[in-house]
N, C-alpha and C. Protein backbone atom coordinates (compact mmCIF):
# COMPACT_ATOMS: atom_id res chain seq x y z
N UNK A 1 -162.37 54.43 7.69
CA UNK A 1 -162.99 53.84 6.51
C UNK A 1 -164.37 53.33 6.89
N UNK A 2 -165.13 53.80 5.62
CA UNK A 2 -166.67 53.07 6.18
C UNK A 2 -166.84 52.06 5.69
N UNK A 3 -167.54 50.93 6.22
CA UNK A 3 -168.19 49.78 6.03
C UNK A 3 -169.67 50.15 4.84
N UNK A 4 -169.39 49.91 3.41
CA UNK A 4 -170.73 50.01 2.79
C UNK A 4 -171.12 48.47 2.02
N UNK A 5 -170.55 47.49 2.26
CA UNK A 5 -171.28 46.56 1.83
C UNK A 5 -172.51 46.02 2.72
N UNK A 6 -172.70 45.26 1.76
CA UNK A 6 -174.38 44.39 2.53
C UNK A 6 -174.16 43.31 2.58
N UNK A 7 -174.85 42.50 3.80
CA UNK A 7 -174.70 41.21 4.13
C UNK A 7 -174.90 40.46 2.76
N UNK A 8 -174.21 39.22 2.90
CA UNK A 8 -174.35 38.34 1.39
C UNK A 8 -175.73 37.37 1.69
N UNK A 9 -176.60 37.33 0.95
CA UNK A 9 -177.97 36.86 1.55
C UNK A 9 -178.07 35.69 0.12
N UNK A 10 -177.27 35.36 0.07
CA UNK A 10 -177.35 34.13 -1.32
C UNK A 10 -178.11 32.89 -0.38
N UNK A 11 -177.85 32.26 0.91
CA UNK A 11 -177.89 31.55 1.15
C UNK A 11 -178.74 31.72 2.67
N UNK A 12 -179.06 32.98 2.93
CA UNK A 12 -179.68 33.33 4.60
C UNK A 12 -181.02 34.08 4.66
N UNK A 13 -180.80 34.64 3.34
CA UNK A 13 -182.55 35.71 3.24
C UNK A 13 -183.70 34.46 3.24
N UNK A 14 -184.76 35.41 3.31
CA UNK A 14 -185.98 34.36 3.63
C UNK A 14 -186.52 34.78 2.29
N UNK A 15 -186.97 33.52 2.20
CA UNK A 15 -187.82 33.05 0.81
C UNK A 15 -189.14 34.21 0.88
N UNK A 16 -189.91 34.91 -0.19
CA UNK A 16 -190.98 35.62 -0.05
C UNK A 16 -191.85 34.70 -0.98
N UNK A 17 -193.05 34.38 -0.01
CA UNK A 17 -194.70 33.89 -0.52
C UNK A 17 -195.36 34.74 -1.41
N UNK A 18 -196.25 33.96 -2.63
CA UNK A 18 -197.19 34.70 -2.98
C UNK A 18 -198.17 34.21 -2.66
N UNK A 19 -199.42 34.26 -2.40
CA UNK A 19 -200.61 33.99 -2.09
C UNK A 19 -201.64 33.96 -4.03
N UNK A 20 -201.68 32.93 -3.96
CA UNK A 20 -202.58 32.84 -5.60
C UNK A 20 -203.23 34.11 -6.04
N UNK A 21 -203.77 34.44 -5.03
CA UNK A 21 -204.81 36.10 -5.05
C UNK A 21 -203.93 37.35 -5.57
N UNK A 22 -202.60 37.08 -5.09
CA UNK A 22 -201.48 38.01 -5.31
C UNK A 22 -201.14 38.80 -4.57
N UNK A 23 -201.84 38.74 -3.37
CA UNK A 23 -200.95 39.21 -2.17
C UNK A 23 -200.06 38.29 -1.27
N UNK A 24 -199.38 38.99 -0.58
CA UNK A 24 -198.15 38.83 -0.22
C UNK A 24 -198.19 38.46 1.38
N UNK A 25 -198.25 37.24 2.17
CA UNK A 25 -198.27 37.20 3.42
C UNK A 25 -196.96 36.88 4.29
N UNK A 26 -196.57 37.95 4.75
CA UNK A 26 -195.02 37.79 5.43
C UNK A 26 -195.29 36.74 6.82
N UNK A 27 -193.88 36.10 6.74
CA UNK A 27 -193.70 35.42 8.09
C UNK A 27 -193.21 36.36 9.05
N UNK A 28 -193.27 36.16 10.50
CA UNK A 28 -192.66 37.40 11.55
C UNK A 28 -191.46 37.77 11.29
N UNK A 29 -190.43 36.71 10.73
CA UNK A 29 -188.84 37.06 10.47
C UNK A 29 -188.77 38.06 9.40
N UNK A 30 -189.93 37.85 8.07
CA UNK A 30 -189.59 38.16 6.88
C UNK A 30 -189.69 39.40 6.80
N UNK A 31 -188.75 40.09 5.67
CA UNK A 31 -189.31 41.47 5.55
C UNK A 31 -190.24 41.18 3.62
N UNK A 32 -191.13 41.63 3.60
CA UNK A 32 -191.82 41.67 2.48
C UNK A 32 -191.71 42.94 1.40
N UNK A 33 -190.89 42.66 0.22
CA UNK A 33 -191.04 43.79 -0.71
C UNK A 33 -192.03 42.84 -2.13
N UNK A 34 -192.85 44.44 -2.30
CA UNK A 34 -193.82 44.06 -3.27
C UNK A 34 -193.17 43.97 -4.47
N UNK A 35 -193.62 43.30 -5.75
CA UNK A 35 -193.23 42.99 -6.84
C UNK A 35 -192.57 44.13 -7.70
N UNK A 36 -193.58 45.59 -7.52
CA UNK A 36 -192.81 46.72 -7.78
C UNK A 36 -191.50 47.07 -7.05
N UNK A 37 -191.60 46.92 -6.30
CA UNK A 37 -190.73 47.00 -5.61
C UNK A 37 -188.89 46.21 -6.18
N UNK A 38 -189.28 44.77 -6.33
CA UNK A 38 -188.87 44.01 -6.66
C UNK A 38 -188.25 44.52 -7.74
N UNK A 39 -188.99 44.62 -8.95
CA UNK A 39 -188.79 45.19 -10.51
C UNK A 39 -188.07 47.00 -10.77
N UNK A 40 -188.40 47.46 -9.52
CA UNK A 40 -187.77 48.88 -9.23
C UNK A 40 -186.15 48.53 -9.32
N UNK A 41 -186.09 47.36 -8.35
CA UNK A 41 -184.80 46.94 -7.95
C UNK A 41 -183.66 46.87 -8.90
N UNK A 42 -184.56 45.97 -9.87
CA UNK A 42 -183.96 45.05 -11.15
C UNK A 42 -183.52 46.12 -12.31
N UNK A 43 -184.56 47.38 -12.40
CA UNK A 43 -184.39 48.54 -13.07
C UNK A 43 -183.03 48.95 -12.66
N UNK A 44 -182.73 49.14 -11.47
CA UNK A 44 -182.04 50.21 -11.02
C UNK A 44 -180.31 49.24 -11.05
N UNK A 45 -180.52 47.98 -11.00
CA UNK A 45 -179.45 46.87 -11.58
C UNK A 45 -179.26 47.25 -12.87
N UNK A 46 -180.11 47.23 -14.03
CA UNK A 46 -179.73 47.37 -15.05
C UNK A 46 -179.47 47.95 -15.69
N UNK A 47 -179.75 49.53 -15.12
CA UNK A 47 -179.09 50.71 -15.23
C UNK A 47 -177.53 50.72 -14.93
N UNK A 48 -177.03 50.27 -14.29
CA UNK A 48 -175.82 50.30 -13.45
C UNK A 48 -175.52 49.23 -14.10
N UNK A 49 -175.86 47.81 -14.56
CA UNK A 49 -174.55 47.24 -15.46
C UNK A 49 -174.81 47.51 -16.74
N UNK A 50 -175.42 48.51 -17.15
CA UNK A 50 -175.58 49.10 -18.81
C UNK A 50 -174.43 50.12 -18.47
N UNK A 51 -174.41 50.97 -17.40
CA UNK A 51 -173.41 52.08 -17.48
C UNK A 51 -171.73 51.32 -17.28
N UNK A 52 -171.92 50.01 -16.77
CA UNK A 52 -170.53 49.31 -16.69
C UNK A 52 -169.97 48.79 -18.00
N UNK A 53 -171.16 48.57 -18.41
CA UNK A 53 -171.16 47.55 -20.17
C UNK A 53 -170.29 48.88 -21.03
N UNK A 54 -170.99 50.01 -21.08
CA UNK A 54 -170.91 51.25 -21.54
C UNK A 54 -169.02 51.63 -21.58
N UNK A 55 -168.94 51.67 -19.92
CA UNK A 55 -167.91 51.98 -19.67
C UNK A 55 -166.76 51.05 -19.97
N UNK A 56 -166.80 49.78 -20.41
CA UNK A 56 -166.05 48.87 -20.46
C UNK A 56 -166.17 48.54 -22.19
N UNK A 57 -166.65 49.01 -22.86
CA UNK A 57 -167.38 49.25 -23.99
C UNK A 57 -167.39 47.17 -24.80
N UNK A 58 -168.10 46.85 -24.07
CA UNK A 58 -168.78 45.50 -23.96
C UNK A 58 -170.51 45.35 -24.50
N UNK A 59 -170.86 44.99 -25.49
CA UNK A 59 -171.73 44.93 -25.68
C UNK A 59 -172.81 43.90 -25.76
N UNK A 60 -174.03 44.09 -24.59
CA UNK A 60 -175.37 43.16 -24.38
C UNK A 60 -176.33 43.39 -24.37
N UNK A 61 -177.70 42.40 -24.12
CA UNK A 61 -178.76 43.04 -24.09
C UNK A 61 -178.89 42.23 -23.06
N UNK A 62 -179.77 43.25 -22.22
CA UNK A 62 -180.17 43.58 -20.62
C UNK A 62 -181.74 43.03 -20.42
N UNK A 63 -181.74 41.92 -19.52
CA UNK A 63 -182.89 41.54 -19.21
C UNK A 63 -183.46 41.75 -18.10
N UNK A 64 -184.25 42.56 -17.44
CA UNK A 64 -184.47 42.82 -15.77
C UNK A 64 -185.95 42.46 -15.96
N UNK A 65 -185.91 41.44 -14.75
CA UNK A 65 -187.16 40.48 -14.18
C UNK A 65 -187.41 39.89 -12.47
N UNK A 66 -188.91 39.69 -12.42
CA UNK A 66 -188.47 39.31 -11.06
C UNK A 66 -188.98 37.93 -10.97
N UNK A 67 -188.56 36.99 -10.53
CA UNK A 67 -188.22 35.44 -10.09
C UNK A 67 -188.65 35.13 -9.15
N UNK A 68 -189.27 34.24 -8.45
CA UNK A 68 -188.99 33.72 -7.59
C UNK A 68 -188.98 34.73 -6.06
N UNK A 69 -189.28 35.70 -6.24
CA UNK A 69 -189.46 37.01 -5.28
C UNK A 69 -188.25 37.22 -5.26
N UNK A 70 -187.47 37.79 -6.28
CA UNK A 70 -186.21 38.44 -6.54
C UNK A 70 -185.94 38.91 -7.60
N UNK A 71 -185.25 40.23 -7.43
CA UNK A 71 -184.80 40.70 -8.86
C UNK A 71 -183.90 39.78 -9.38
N UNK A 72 -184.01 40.08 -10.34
CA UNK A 72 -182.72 39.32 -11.66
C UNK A 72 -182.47 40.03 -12.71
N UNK A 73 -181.46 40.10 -13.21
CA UNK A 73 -181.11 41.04 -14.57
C UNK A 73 -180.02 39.67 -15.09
N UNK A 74 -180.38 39.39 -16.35
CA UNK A 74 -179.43 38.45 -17.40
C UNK A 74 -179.05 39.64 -18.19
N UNK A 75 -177.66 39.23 -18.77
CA UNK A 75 -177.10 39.72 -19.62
C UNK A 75 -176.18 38.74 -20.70
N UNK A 76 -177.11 39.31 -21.96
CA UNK A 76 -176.73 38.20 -22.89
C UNK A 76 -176.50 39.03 -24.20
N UNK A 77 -174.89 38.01 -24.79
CA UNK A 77 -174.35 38.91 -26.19
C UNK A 77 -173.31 37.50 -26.15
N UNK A 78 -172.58 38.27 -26.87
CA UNK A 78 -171.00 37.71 -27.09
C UNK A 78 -170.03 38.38 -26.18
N UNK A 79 -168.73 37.72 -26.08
CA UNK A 79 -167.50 38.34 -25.81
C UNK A 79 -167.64 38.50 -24.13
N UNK A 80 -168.65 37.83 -23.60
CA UNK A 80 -168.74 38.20 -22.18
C UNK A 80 -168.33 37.78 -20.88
N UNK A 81 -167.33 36.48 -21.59
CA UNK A 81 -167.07 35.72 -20.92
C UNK A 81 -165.86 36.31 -19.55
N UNK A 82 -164.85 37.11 -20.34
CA UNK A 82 -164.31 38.31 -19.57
C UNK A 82 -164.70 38.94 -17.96
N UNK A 83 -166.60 39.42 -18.21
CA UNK A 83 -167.07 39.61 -16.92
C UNK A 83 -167.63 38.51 -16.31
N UNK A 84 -167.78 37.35 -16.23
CA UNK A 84 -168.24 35.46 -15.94
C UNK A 84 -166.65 35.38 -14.82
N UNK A 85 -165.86 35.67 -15.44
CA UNK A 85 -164.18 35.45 -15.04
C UNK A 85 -163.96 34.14 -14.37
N UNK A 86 -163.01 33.61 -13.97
CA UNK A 86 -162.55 32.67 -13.67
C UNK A 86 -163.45 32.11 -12.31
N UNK A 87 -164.15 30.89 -12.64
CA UNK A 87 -165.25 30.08 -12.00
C UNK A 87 -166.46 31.47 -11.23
N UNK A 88 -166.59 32.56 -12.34
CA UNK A 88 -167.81 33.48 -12.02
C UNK A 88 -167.27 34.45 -10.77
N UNK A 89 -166.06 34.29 -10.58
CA UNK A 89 -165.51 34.98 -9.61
C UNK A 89 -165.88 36.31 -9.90
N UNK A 90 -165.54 36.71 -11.32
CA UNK A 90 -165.89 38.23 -11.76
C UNK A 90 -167.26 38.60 -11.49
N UNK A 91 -168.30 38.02 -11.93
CA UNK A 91 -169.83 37.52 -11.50
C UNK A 91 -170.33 38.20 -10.53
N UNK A 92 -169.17 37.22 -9.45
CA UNK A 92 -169.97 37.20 -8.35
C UNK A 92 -169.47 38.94 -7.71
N UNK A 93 -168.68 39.24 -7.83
CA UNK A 93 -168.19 40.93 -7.75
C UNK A 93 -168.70 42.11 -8.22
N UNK A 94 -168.91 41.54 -9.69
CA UNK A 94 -170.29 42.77 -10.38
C UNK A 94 -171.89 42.59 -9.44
N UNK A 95 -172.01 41.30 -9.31
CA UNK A 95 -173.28 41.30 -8.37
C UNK A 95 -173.33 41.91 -7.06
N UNK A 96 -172.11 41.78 -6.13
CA UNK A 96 -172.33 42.67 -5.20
C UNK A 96 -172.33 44.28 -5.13
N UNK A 97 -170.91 44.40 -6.22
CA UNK A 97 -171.13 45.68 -7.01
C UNK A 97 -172.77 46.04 -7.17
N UNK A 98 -173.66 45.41 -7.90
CA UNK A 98 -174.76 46.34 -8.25
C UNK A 98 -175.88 46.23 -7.29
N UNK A 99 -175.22 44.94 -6.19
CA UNK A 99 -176.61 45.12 -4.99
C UNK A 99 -176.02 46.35 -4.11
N UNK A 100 -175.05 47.12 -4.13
CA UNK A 100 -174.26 48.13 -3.54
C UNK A 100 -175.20 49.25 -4.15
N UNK A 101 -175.27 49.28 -5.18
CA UNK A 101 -175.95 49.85 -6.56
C UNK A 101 -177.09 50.56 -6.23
N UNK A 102 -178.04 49.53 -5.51
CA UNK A 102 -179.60 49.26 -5.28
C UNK A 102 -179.56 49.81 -4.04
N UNK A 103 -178.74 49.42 -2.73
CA UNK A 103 -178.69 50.07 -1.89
C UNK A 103 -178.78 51.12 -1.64
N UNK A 104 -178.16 51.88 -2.54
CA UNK A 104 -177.65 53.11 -2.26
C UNK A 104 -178.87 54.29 -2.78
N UNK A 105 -179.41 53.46 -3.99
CA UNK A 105 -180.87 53.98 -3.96
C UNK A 105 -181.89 54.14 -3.65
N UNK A 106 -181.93 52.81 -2.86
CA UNK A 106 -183.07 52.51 -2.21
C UNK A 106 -183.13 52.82 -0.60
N UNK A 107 -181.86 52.38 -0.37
CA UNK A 107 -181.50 52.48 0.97
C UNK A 107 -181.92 51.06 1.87
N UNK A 108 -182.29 49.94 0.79
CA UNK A 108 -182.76 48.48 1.61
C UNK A 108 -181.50 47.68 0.59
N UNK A 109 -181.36 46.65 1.70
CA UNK A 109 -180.06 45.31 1.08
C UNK A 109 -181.14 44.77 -0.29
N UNK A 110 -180.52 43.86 -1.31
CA UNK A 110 -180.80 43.85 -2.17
C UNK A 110 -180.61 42.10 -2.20
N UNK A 111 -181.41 41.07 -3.02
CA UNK A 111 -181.51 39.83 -3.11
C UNK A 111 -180.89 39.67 -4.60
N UNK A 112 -180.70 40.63 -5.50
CA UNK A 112 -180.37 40.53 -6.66
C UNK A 112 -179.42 39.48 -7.36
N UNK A 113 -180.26 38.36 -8.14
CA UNK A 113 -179.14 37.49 -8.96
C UNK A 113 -178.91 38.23 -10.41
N UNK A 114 -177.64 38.25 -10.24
CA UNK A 114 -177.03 38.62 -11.84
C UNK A 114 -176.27 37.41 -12.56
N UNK A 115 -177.06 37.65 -13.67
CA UNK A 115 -176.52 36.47 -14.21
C UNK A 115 -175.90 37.42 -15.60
N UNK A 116 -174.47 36.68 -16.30
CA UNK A 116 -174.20 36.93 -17.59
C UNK A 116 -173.97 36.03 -18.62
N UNK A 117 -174.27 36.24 -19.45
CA UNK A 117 -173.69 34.84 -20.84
C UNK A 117 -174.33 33.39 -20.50
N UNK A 118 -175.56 33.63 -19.73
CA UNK A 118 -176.05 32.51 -19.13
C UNK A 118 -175.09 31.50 -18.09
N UNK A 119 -173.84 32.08 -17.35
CA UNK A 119 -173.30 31.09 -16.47
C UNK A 119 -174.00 30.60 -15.44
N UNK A 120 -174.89 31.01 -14.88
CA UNK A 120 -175.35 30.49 -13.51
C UNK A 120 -176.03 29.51 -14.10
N UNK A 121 -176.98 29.53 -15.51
CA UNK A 121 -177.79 28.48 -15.31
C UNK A 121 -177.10 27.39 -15.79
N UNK A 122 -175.85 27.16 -16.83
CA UNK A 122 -174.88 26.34 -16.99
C UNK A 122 -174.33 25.95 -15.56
N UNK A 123 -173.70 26.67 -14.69
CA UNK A 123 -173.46 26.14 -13.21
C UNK A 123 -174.38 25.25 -12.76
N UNK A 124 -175.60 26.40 -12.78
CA UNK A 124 -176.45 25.38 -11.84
C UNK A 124 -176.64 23.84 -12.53
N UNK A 125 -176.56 23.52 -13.43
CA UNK A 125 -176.67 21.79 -14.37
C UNK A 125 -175.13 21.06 -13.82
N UNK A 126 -174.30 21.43 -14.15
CA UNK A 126 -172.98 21.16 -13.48
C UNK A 126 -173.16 20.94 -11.82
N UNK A 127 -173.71 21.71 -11.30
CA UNK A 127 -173.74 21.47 -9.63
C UNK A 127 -174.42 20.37 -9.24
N UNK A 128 -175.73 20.35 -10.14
CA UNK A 128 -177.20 19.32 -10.61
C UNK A 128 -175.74 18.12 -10.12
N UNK A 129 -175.28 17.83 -11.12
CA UNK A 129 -174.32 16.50 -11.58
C UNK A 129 -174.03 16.36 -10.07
N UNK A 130 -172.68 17.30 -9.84
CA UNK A 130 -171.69 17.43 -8.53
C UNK A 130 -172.92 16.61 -7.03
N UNK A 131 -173.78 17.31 -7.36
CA UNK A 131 -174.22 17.10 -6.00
C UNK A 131 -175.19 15.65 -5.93
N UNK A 132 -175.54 14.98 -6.96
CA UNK A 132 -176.06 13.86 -7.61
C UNK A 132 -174.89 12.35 -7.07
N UNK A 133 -174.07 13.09 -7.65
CA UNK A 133 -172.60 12.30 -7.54
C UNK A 133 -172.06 11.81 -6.15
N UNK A 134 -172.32 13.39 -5.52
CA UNK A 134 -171.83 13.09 -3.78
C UNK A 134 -172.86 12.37 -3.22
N UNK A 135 -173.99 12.49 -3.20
CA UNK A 135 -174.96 11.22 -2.55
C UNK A 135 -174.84 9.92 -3.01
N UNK A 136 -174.87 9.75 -4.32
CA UNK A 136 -174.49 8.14 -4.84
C UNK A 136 -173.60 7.81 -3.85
N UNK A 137 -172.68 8.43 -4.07
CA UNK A 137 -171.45 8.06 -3.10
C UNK A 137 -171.22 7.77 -1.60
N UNK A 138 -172.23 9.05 -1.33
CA UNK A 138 -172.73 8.76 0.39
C UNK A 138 -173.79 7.69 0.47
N UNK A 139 -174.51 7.13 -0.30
CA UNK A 139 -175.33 6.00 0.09
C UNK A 139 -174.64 5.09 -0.46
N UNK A 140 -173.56 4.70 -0.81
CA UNK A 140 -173.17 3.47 -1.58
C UNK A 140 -172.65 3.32 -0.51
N UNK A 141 -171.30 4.06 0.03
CA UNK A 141 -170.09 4.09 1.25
C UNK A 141 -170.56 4.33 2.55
N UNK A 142 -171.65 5.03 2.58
CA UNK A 142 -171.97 5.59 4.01
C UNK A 142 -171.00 6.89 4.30
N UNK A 143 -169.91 7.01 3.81
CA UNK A 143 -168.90 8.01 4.25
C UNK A 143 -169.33 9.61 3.86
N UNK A 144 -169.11 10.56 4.85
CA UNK A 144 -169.49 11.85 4.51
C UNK A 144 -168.71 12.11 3.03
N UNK A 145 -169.15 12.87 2.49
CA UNK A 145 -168.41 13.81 1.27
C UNK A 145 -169.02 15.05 1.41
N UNK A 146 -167.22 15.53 1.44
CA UNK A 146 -166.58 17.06 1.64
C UNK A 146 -166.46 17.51 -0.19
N UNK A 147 -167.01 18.57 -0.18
CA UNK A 147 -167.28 19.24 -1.88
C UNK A 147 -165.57 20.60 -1.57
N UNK A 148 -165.62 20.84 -2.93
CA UNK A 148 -164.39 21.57 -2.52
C UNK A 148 -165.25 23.23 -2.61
N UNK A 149 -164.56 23.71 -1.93
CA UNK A 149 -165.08 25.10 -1.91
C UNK A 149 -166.14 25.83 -3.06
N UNK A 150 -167.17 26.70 -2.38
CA UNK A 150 -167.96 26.57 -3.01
C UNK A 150 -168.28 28.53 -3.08
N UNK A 151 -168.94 29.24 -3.82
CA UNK A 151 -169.46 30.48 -3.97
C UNK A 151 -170.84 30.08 -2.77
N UNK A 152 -171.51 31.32 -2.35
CA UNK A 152 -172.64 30.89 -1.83
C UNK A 152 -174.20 30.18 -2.52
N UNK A 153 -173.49 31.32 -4.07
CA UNK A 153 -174.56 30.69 -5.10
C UNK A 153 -174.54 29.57 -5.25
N UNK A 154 -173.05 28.42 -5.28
CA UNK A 154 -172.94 27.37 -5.48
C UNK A 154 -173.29 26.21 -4.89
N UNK A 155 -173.31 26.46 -2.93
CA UNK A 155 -173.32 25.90 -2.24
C UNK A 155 -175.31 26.21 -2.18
N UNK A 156 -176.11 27.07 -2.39
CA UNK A 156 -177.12 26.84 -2.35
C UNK A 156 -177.85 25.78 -3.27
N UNK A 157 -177.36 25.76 -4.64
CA UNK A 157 -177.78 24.82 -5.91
C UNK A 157 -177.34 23.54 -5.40
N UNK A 158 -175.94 23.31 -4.81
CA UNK A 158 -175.92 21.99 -4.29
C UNK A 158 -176.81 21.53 -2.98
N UNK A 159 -177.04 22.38 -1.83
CA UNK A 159 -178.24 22.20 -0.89
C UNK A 159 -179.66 21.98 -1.16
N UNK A 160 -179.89 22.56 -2.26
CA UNK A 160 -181.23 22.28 -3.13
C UNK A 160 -181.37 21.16 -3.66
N UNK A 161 -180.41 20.69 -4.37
CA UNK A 161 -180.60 19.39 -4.61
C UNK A 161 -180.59 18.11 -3.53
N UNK A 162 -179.72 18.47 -2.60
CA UNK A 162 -179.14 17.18 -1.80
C UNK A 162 -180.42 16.59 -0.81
N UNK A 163 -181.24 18.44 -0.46
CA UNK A 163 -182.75 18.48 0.06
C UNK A 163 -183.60 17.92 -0.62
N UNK A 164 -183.85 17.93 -1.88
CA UNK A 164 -184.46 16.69 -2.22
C UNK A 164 -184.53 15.23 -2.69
N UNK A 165 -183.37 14.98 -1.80
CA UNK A 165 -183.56 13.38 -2.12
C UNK A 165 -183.37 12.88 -0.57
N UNK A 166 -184.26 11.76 -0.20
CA UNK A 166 -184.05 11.08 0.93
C UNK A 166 -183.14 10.37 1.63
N UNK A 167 -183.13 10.85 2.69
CA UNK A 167 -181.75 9.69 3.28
C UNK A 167 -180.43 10.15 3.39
N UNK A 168 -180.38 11.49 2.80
CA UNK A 168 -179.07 12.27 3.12
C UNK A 168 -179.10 13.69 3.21
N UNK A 169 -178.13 14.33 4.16
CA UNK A 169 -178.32 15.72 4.11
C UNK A 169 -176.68 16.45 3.96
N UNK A 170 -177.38 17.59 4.29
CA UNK A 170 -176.06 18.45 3.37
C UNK A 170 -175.80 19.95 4.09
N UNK A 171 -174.75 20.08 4.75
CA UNK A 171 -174.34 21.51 5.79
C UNK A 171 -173.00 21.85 4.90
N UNK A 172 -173.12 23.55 5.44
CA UNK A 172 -171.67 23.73 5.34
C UNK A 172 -171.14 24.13 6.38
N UNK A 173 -169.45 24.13 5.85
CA UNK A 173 -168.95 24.18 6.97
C UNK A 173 -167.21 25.14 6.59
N UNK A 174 -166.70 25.70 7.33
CA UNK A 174 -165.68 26.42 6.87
C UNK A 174 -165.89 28.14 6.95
N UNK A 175 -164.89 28.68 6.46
CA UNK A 175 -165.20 30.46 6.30
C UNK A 175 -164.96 30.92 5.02
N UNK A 176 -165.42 31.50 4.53
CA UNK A 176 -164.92 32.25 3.21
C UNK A 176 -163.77 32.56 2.96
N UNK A 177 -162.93 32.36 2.12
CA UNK A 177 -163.66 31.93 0.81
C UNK A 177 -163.61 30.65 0.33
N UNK A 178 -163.43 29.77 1.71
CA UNK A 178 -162.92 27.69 1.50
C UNK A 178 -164.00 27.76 2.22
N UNK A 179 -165.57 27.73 2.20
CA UNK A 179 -166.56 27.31 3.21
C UNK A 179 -167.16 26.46 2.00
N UNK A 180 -167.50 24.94 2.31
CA UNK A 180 -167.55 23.84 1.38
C UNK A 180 -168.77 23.26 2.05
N UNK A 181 -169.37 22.58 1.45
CA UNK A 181 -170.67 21.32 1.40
C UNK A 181 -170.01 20.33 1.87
N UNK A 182 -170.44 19.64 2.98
CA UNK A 182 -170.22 17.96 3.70
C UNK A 182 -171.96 17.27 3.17
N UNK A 183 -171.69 16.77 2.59
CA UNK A 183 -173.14 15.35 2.76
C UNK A 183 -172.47 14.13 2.92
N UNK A 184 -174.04 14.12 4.27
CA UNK A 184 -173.71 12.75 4.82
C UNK A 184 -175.05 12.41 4.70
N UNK A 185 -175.07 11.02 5.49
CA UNK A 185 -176.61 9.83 5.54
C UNK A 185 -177.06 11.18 6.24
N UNK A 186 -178.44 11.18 6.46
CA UNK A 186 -179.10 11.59 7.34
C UNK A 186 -179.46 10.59 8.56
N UNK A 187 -179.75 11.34 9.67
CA UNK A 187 -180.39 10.58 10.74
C UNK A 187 -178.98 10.35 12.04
């Protein structure tokens, strides 16, 4: 049996710079894809969950964009809650599904967020809270707080936040699919 997935890079790829001018200056680690590039990506996503939509005879309209130096494709209608599935579990499966997708066209791993029915950005406000909550808590008590298992998407929205506020920080720790957020004080 062959190995064709791609590393999960929700939480390990390197961030890509723009330079105001609009070029692109890579760090030594980074690999740099240009915006076409980027939007090639997002095309070739939204081809592939139009032919899933198709095949599942589910009907949306398909948004492919690039973010933040990443493709993204939203998909927004009714009745979609089905592919979201239980805490985005389904989500998160069509997404690797279509960075498999991109791969296979491109022949490079893929950064692609898929979002449907708008869940991620509802998550991400919910996580906002979650991770708000665990610092109160760690600066009131001093005591670490352990988050309960997290997606990688999840555990990044809570690291984002916990990074910006002072005085506490935030690792994970565990293996998939129980690898969870600890914040503690910093220092």
């Amino acid at each position: 049996m062959t190995d064709t997935s791609t590393p999960s890079t929700e939480e390990t790829a390197p961030a890509v710079t723009a330079e105001s001018a609009g070029t692109e200056e890579p760090k030594k680690s980074e690999t740099v894809a240009s915006d076409s590039d980027l939007f090639r990506q997002s095309e070739i996503a939204a081809d592939y969950v139009e032919g899933l939509l198709d095949i599942l005879d589910y009907d949306g309209d398909i948004d492919e964009l690039v973010s933040a130096g990443r493709p993204m494709v939203e998909v927004v209608g009714g009745r979609l809650q089905p592919l979201v599935g239980q805490r985005g579990a389904t989500l998160e499966a069509l997404q690797e599904l279509t960075r498999l997708a991109i791969f296979r066209a491109t022949g490079s791993p893929s950064r692609l967020l898929l979002d449907i029915g708008g869940y991620r950005a509802t998550r991400r406000k919910e996580l906002t809270a979650v991770a708000r909550n665990a610092v109160e808590k760690v600066k009131e008590h001093g005591d670490a707080v352990r988050l309960e298992p997290m997606s990688a998407f999840e555990r990044k929205c809570v690291h984002d936040v916990v990074n910006a506020i002072q005085g506490v920080e935030s690792e994970s720790e565990g293996v998939e699919p129980n690898r969870r957020i600890v914040v503690r004080s910093a220092g």
